[in-house]
Every structure is written in structure tokens, then in C-alpha cells.
Protein backbone atom coordinates (compact mmCIF):
# COMPACT_ATOMS: atom_id res chain seq x y z
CA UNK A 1 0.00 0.00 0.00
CA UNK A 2 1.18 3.63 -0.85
CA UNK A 3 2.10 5.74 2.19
CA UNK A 4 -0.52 8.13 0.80
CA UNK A 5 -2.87 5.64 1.24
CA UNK A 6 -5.73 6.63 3.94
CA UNK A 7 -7.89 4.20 6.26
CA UNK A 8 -10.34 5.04 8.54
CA UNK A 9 -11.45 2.86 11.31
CA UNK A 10 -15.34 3.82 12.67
CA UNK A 11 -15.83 2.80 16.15
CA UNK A 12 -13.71 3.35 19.62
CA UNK A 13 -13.83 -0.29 21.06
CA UNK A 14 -11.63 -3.09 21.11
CA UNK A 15 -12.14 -4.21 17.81
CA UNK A 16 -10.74 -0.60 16.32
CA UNK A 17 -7.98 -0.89 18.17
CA UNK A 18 -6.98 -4.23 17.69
CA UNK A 19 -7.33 -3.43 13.87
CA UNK A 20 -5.29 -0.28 14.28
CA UNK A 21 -2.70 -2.46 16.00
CA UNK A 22 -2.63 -5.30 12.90
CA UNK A 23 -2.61 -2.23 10.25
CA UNK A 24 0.97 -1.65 11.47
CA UNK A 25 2.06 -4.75 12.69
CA UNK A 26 1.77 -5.47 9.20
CA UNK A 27 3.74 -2.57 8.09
CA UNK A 28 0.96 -0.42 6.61
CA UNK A 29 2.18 2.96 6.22
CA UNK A 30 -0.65 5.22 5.11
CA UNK A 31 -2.62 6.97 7.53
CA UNK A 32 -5.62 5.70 10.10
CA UNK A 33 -7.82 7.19 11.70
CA UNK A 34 -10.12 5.93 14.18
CA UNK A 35 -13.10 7.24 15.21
CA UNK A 36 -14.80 6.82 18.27
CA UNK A 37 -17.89 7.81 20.23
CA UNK A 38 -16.98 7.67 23.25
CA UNK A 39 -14.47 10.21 25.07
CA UNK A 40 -12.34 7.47 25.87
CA UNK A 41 -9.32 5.83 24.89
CA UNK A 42 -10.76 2.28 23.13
CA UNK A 43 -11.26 -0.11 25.85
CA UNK A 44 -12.68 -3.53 26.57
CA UNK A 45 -15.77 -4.85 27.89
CA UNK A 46 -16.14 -7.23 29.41
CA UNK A 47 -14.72 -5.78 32.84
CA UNK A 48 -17.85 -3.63 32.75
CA UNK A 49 -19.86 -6.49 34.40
CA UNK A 50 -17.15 -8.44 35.86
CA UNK A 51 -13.49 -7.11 37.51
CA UNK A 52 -14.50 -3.74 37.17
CA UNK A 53 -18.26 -3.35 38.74
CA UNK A 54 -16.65 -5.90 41.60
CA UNK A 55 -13.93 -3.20 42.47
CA UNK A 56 -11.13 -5.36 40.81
CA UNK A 57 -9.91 -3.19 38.26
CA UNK A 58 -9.56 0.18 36.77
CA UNK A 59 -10.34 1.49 33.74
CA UNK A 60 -6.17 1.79 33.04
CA UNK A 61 -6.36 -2.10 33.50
CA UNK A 62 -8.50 -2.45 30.88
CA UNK A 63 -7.85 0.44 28.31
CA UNK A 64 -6.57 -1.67 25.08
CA UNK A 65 -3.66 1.33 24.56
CA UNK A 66 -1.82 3.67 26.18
CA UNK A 67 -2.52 7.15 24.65
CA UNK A 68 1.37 7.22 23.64
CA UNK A 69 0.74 4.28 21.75
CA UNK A 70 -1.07 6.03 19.00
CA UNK A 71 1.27 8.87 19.14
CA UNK A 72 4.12 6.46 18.71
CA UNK A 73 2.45 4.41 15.59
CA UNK A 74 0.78 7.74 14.22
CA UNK A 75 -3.05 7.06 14.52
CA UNK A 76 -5.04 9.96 14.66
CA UNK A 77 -8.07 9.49 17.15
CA UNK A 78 -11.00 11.37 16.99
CA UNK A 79 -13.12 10.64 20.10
CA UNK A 80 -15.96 11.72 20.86
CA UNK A 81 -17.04 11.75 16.91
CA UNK A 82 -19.96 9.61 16.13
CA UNK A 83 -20.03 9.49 12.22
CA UNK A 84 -23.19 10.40 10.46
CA UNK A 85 -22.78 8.53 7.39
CA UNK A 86 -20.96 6.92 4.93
CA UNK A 87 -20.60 8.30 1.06
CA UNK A 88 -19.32 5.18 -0.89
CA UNK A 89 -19.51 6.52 -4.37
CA UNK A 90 -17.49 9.56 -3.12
CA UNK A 91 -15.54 7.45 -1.20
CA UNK A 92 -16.03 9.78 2.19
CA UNK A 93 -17.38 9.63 5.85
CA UNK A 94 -19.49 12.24 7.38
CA UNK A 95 -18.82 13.84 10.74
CA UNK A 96 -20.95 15.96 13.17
CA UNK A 97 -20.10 19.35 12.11
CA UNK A 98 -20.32 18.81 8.27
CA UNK A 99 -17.27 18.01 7.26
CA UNK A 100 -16.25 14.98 5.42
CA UNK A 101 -13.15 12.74 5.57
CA UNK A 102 -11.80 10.58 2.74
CA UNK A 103 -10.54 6.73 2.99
CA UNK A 104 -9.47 4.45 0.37
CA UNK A 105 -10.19 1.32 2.81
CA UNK A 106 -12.86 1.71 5.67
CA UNK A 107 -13.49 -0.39 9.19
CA UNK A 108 -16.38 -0.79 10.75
CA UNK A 109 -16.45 -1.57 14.08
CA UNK A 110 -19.37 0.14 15.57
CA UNK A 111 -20.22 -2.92 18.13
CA UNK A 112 -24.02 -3.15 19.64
CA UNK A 113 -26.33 -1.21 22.33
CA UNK A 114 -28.83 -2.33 24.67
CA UNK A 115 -31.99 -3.36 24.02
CA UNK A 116 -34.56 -1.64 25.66
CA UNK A 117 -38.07 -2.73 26.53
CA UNK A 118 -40.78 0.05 25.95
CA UNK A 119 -41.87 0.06 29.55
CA UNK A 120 -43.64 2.63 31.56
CA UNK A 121 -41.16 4.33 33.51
CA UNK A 122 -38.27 3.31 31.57
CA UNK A 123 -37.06 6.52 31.78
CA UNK A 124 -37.05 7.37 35.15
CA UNK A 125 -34.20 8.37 37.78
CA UNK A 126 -32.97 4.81 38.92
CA UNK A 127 -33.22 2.75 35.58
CA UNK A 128 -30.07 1.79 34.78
CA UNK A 129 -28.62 -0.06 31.72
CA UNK A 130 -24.48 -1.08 31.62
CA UNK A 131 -22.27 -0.58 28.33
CA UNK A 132 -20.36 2.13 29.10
CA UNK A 133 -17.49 2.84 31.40
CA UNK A 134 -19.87 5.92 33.18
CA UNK A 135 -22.71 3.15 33.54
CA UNK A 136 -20.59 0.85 35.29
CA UNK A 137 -19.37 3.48 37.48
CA UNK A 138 -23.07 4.34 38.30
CA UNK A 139 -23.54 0.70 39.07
CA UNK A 140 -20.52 0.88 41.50
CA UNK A 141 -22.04 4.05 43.38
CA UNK A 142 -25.22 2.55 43.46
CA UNK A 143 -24.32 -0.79 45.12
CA UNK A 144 -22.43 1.63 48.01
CA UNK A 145 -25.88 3.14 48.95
CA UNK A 146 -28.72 0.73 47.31
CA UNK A 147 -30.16 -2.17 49.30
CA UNK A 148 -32.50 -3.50 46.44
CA UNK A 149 -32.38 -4.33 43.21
CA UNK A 150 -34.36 -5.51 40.56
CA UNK A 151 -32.34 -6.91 37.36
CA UNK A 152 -34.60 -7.41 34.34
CA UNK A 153 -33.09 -9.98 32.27
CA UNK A 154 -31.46 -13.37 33.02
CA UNK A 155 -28.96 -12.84 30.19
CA UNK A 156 -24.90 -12.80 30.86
CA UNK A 157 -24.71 -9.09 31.14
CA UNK A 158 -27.89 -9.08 33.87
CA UNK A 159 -26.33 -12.86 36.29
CA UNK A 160 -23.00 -10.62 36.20
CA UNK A 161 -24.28 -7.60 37.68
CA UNK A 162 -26.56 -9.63 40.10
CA UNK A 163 -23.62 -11.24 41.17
CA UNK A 164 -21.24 -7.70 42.02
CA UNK A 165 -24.55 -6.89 43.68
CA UNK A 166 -24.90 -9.91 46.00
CA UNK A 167 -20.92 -9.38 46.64
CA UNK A 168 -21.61 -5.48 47.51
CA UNK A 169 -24.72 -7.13 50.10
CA UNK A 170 -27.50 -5.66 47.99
CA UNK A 171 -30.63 -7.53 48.23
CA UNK A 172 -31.27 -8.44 44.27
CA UNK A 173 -34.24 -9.93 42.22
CA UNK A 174 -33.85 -11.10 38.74
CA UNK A 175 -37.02 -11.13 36.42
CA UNK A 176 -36.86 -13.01 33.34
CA UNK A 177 -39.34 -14.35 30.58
CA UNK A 178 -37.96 -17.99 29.76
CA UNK A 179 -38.15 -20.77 32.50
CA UNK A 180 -34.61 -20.48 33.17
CA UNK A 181 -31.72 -17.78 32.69
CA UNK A 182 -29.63 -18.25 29.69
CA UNK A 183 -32.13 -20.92 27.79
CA UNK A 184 -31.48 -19.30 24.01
CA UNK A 185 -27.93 -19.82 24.49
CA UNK A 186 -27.35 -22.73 27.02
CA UNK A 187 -30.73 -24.35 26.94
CA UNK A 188 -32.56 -25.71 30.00
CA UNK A 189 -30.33 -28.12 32.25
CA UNK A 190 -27.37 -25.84 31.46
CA UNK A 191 -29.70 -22.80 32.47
CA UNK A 192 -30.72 -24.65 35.75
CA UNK A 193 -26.79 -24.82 36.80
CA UNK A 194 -26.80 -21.24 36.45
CA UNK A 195 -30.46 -20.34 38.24
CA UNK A 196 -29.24 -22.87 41.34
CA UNK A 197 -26.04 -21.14 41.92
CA UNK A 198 -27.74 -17.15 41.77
CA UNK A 199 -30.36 -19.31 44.13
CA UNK A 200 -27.95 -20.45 46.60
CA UNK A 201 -26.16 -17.15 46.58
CA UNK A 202 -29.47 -15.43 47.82
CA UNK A 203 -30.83 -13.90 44.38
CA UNK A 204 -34.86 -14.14 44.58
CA UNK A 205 -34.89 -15.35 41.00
CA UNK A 206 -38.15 -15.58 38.89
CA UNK A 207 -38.25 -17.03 35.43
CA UNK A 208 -41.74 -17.41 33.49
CA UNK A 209 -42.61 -14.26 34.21
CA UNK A 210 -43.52 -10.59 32.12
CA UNK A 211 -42.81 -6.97 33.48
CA UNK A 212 -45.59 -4.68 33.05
CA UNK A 213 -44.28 -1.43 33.79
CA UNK A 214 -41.01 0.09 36.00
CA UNK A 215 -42.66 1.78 39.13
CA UNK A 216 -42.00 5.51 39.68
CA UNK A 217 -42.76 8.01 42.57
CA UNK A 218 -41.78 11.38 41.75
CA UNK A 219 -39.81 10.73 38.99
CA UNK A 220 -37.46 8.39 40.45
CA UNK A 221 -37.66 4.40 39.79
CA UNK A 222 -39.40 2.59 42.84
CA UNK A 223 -39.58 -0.90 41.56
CA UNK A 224 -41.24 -3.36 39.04
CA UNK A 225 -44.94 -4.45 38.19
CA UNK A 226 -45.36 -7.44 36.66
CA UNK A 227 -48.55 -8.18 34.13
CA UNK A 228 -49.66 -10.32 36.70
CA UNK A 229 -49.68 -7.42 38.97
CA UNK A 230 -47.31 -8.56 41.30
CA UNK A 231 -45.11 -5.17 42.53
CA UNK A 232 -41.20 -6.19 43.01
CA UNK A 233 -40.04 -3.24 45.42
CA UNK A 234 -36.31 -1.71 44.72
CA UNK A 235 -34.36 1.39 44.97
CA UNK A 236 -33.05 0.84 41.37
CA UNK A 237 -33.63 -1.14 38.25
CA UNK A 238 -31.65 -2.35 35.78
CA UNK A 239 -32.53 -3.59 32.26
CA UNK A 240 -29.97 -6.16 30.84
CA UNK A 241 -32.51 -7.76 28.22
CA UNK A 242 -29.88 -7.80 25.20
CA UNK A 243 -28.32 -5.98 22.93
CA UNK A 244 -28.89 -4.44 19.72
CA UNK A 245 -25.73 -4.30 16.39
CA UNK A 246 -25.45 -0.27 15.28
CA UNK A 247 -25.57 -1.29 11.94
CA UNK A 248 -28.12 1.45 10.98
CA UNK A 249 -24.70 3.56 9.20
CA UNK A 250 -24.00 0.64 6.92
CA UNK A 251 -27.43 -0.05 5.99
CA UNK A 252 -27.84 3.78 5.17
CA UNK A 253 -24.96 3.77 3.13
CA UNK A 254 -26.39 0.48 0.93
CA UNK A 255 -24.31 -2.54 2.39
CA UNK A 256 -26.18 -5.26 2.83
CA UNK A 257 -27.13 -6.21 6.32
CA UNK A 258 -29.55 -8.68 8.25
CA UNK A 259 -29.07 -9.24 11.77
CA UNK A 260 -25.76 -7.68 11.21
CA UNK A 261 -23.64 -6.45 8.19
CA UNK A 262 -23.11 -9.27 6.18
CA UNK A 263 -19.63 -10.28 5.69
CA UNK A 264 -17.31 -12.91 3.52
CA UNK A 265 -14.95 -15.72 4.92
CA UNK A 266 -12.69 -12.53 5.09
CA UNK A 267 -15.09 -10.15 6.80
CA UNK A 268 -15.11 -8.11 3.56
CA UNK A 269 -19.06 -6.55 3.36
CA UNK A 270 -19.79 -6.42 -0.42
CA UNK A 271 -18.19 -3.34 -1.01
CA UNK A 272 -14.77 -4.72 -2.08
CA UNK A 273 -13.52 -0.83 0.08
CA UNK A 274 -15.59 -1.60 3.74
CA UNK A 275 -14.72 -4.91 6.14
CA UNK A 276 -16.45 -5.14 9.04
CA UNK A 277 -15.44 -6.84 12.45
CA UNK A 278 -16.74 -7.26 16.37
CA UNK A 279 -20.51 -7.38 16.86
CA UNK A 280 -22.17 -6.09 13.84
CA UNK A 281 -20.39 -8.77 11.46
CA UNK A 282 -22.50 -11.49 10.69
CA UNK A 283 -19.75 -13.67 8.70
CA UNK A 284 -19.46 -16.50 6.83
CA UNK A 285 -18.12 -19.01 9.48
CA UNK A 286 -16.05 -21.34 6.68
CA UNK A 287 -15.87 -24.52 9.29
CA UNK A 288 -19.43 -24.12 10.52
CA UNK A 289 -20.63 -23.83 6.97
CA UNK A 290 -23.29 -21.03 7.51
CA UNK A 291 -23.19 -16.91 8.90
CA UNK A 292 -23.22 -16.50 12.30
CA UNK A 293 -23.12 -13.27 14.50
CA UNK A 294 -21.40 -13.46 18.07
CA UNK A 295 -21.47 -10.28 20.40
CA UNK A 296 -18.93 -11.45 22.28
CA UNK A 297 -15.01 -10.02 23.04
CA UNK A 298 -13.34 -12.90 21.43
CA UNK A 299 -14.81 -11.42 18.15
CA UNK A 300 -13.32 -8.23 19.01
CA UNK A 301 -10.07 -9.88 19.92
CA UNK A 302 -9.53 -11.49 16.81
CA UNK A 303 -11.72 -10.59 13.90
CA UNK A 304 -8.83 -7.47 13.35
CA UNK A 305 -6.14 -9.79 12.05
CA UNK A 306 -8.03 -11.18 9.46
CA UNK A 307 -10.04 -8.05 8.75
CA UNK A 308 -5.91 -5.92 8.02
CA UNK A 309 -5.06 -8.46 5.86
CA UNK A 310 -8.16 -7.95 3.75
CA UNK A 311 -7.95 -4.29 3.72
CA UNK A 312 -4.34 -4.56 2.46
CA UNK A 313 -5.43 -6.86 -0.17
CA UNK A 314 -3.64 -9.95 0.94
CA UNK A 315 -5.53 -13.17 1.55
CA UNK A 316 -7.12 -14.18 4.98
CA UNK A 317 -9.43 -16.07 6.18
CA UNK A 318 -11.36 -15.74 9.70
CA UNK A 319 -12.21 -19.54 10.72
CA UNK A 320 -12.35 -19.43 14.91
CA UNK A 321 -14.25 -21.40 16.66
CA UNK A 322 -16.75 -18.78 18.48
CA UNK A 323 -15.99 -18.38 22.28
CA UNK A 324 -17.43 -16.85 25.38
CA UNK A 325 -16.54 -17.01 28.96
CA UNK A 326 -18.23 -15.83 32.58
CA UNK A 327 -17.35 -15.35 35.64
CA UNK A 328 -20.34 -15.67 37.97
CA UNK A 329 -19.40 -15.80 42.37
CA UNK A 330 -17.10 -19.05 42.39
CA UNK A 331 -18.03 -20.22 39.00
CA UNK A 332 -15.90 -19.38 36.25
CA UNK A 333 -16.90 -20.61 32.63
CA UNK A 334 -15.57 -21.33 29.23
CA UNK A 335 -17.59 -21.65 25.72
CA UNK A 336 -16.19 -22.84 22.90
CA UNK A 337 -18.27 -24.14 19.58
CA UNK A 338 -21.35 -23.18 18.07
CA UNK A 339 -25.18 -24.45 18.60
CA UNK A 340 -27.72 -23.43 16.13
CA UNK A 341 -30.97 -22.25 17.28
CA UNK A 342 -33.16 -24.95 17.22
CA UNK A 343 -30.67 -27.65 16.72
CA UNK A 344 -31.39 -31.27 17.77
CA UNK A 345 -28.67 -31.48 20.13
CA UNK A 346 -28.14 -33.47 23.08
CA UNK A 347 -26.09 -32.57 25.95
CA UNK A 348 -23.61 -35.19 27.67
CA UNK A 349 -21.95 -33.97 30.93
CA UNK A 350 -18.54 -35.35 32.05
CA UNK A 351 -18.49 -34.24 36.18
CA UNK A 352 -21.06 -33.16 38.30
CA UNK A 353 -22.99 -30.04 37.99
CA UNK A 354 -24.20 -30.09 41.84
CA UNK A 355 -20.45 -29.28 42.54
CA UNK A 356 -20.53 -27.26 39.38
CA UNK A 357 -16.86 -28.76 38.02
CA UNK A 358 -17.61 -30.45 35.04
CA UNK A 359 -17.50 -29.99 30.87
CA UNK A 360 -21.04 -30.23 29.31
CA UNK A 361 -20.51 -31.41 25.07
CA UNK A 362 -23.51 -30.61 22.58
CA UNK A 363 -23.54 -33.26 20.04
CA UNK A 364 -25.48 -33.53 17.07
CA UNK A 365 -27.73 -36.44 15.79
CA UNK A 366 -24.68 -37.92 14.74
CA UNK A 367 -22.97 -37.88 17.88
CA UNK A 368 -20.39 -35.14 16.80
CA UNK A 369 -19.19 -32.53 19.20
CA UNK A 370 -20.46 -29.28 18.13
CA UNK A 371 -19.83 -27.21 21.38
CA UNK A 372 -18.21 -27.54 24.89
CA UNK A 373 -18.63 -25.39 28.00
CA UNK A 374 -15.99 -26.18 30.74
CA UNK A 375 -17.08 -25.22 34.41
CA UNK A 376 -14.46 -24.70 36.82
CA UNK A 377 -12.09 -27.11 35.02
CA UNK A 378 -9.38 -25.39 33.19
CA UNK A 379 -6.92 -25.92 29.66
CA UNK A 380 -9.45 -28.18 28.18
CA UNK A 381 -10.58 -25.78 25.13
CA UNK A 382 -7.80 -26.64 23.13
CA UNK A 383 -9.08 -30.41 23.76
CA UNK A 384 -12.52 -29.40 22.82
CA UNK A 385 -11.32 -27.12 19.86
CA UNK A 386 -9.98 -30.59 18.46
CA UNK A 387 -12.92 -32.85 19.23
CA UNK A 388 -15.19 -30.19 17.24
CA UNK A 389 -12.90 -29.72 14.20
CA UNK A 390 -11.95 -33.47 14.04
CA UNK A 391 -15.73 -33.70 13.41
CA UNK A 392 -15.97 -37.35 14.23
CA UNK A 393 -18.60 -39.25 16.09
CA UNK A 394 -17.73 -40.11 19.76
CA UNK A 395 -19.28 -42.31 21.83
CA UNK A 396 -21.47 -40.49 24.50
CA UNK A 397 -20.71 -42.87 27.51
CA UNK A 398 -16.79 -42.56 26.93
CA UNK A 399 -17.57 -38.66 26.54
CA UNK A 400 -18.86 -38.84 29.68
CA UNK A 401 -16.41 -41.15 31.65
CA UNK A 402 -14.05 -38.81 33.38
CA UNK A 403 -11.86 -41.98 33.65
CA UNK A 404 -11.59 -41.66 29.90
CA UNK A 405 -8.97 -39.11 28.65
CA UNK A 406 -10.88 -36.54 26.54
């Protein structure tokens, strides 16, 4: 690439970063310039809800690059900057103020939201939603002088702030629509390992059940009313029903998009100029055969290599395995594979999930391994990696004989 050759990067969270960091690792030597929304230096996640809202780390911990590091490798950051859209005929991106900046190869990396329900009261003083650096700082303040609170949503994001909030002492109920927490993306046994252990750490816990409205007095959050009228007293709220992809700039500038912005085997979108990594990339998984989005940091972590190599024009090829981890009060968790919804898959369990050490495999109707969650039992993901890419049948009683090496 010429050295007057100009990228820009849209989006200020790990994913930028990372692809900032593989633009000059691999000795690109036009400019970049990464734009970002937030004030902030690009930083990671998954803190938000873990090390961070439990008083573990600081936001230095978990910022992805020094400030000097930019400096020293000549990006140009522009935080702060949300970009208004995206000219691809003219080969430009729109900023706030009018102006317009040219690229010859464009990033997006404009990760997700939350999803918010349209309840009454959603907007009140005390309704809380976590994303942000700021919202898990309010979090932190809150747990110092709260003593309830009600967490709408069984999801990851929602069991991780439940549990900072049991370890800060507040009192904390979690409402959520499915039978059991995490059903769309464990199912139900692995959903009842995770409802037991918020259970036995004192979380009043109630699946099955729909929120009718967030209760207010004077302005300020004062609970939840479910349909069934049932009134859930608290001194805060938080929604943590999902997340939603920003992919409303690349569908106004034409790409095409579903659930996310659809990308190739290289994360390329289908303008041969625009890749697109972290969240909003639904890709074209080439060992799973099929597109798949994941909102999850290993995306982030990864998707940049391959996504640097495309924009430079050299061949690449993004084939992880997805992956996902928690860490929940003693319980610390590893995901590696992929599940479709609605898959006929059966789950086989090698350990015991009352003392919640074990590995739980997926397998297919075939009796391949198409995922693996290891649960408090450590460096077995490379061992699961295999079993899923060897895609052989296994026998289900051997799977589960922790006598029999994996």
C-alpha cells in the first residue's frame, strides 16, 4: 500500500484498536484514523460487568492502549465523533459538524447497544442499563448506597451484575421471561446450573414471568410491576434484556445487512472498500458452513487480524471457533463451539454439575461434538477445539467417563 494511502477505522472499542494495531504490525504505512464515540481511549468490555463493577480493576487495567501508543504508531483518534454517514460513491465519511473525511479502505467496528423494553417508567431516575465505562461506574455508586435491586433480564450481562450486587450485600431480584436464565444460548439443564447457583447465593430469582411497567414516585424508579400485577419493590432497576448491532450507518450507506452487516470468509461486506469486524459482522463461518453473528469479546479480539489483511489486499481467512466465557461468584466458565438455534442437540456432561466442576458437550444427531462449556475445570478448550474440528462421532458414555482421557 502507498504511504498516501488513507484508512479510517469507525468505532472506539476493542475491535478498532486491535485493527489499528494489525494495520501496522503489518507494516501499513498510510494513515488511520479511528473514530470513536466515546471520550475514551478504546477499551474492553467485558470488565464492565465483571473485575470492574466488583472493584477489581480500573479502567487503566482495561484500556486496550496507552494514549502514547497512538502517538508512537501515528493514529489519529478522533473521540468523541460519532459518524453520520458513509458516502461510498465519493468514497467519504461524514462527521458531526459537516465536514467529510476521505478513505481508500474503511473499518467498521461500531459494536451493539442495549436493548430496551418500551416500559412505563423506563425513563425514570434509577433505571439503569451497563455498556459504558460511566454506567458501570453508576452501578458501583449505586451498590455503596442501594439495598434493592431488581435486574430485568437473566442474560450474561444481567447474572453478572446480580452477582457484584450480592458481593456489595445488595438484596437483588432477577425477572426473566424464559423458565430459566440463559435458555437461548445454554438451553434448559445448562440454564438450571446457572439459576441454582444465583439461588444459593441469595438472588430471589423468577423465570416465566412478564414486566408490566417500572414503578415511579416522583420521577425516580421505585420498583417493578409485573402483568400479573405482582409489585417487586427496589431502589433501582436495571434492564440487561440484550443488545442491539449499530448497523443502521451501513445499511444507510447500501451494504447489505440482516441481523448484522453481512460479511465474507474474510469479513469483507460487499463493497470490495468496507470490512467489518466485532458485533455487527455477521460472517461466513467457513468450518461451521453457515453466517453466524457473536457479540462477544473474542470477536473483538480477533476478527482485526483477518479483517488488516483484507484491507491490504492480501488473503485471509477468519475460521475461529466462536468463544465466550463468565465469571459468575465461584463459577468461572468457558464456551467454545457453536449451537444453532433450534438444533437437535443433546447434551452429555462429564463431572457433576451439583459441585458445578464439570464440561457439558452438545452433540449432534450424529454424535459429533459441536460445542463444549468447561465449568471450573481449566486448559481443556484446546481439547474441545480438536474434538469439534476433528468432526468425528464419539461415543457419549466414553464422553462422559471422566476416567476416559478426553
Amino acid at each position: 500500500m502507498s504511504t498516501d494511502s488513507r484508512f479510517v477505522i469507525v468505532g472506539g472499542g476493542l475491535a478498532a484498536a486491535k485493527l489499528a494495531e494489525a494495520l501496522r504490525a503489518n507494516d501499513f504505512a498510510g494513515s488511520i484514523t479511528l473514530i470513536g464515540a466515546e471520550e475514551h481511549l478504546p477499551y474492553e468490555r467485558p470488565p464492565l460487568s465483571k473485575e470492574h463493577l466488583l472493584g477489581k480493576q480500573q479502567l487503566a487495567d482495561f484500556t486496550t492502549d496507552p494514549a502514547h501508543w497512538y502517538r508512537d504508531h501515528h493514529v489519529e483518534l478522533m473521540l468523541g465523533t460519532t459518524v453520520t454517514a458513509v458516502d461510498r460513491a465519493a468514497k467519504t465519511v461524514a462527521l458531526p459538524d459537516g465536514s467529510t473525511l476521505p478513505y481508500d479502505k474503511l473499518a467498521l467496528a461500531t459494536g451493539s447497544r442495549p436493548r430496551r423494553l418500551p416500559l412505563p417508567g423506563a425513563d425514570a431516575a434509577g433505571v439503569y442499563e451497563l455498556r459504558t465505562i460511566e454506567q458501570s461506574d453508576a452501578l458501583i455508586d449505586l451498590f455503596g448506597s442501594a439495598r434493592r435491586l431488581a435486574v430485568i433480564g437473566a442474560g450474561w450481562i444481567g447474572l453478572e451484575a446480580a452477582a457484584a450486587a450480592r458481593a456489595a450485600d445488595v438484596e437483588v431480584t432477577v425477572l426473566e421471561t424464559e423458565q430459566v436464565p440463559l435458555r437461548a444460548a445454554l438451553g434448559t439443564r445448562m440454564g438450571q446450573v446457572f439459576a441454582d447457583l444465583h439461588r444459593a447465593h441469595g438472588v430471589d430469582l423468577r423465570c416465566g414471568v412478564e414486566v408490566g411497567e417500572i414503578t415511579t414516585s416522583g420521577g425516580r424508579a421505585t420498583g417493578v410491576r409485573l402483568e400479573d400485577g405482582t409489585v417487586i419493590e427496589a431502589d433501582a432497576v436495571l434492564q440487561a434484556v440484550g443488545a442491539r448491532p449499530n448497523i443502521e450507518l451501513a445499511a444507510d450507506a447500501g451494504l447489505a445487512v440482516a441481523s448484522g452487516v453481512l460479511v465474507d470468509e474474510s469479513l469483507a461486506t460487499d463493497d470490495p472498500d468496507i470490512v467489518a469486524v466485532g458485533d455487527i459482522a455477521e460472517h461466513q463461518h467457513p468450518v461451521l458452513g453457515r453466517r453466524i453473528r457473536v457479540e462477544h469479546w473474542a470477536n473483538a479480539l480477533n476478527q482485526p487480524a483477518v479483517a488488516a489483511l483484507t484491507m491490504l489486499g492480501e488473503p485471509a481467512t477468519y475460521d475461529r471457533l466462536p468463544y465466550f466465557f463468565t465469571d459468575q461468584y465461584d463459577l468461572g466458565m468457558e464456551y467454545t463451539g457453536y449451537v444453532a438455534p433450534g438444533a437437535d442437540a443433546s447434551i452429555v456432561v462429564r463431572g457433576d454439575t451439583g459441585t458445578r466442576e464439570f464440561v457439558a458437550f452438545w452433540l449432534d444427531s450424529g454424535n459429533r461434538v459441536l460445542a463444549g462449556m468447561n465449568v471450573n475445570i481449566w486448559d481443556v478448550t484446546d481439547r474441545i477445539k480438536e474434538l469439534i474440528l476433528a468432526g468425528d462421532p464419539v461415543d457419549p458414555e466414553h464422553l462422559a467417563d471422566t476416567s476416559t482421557a478426553l
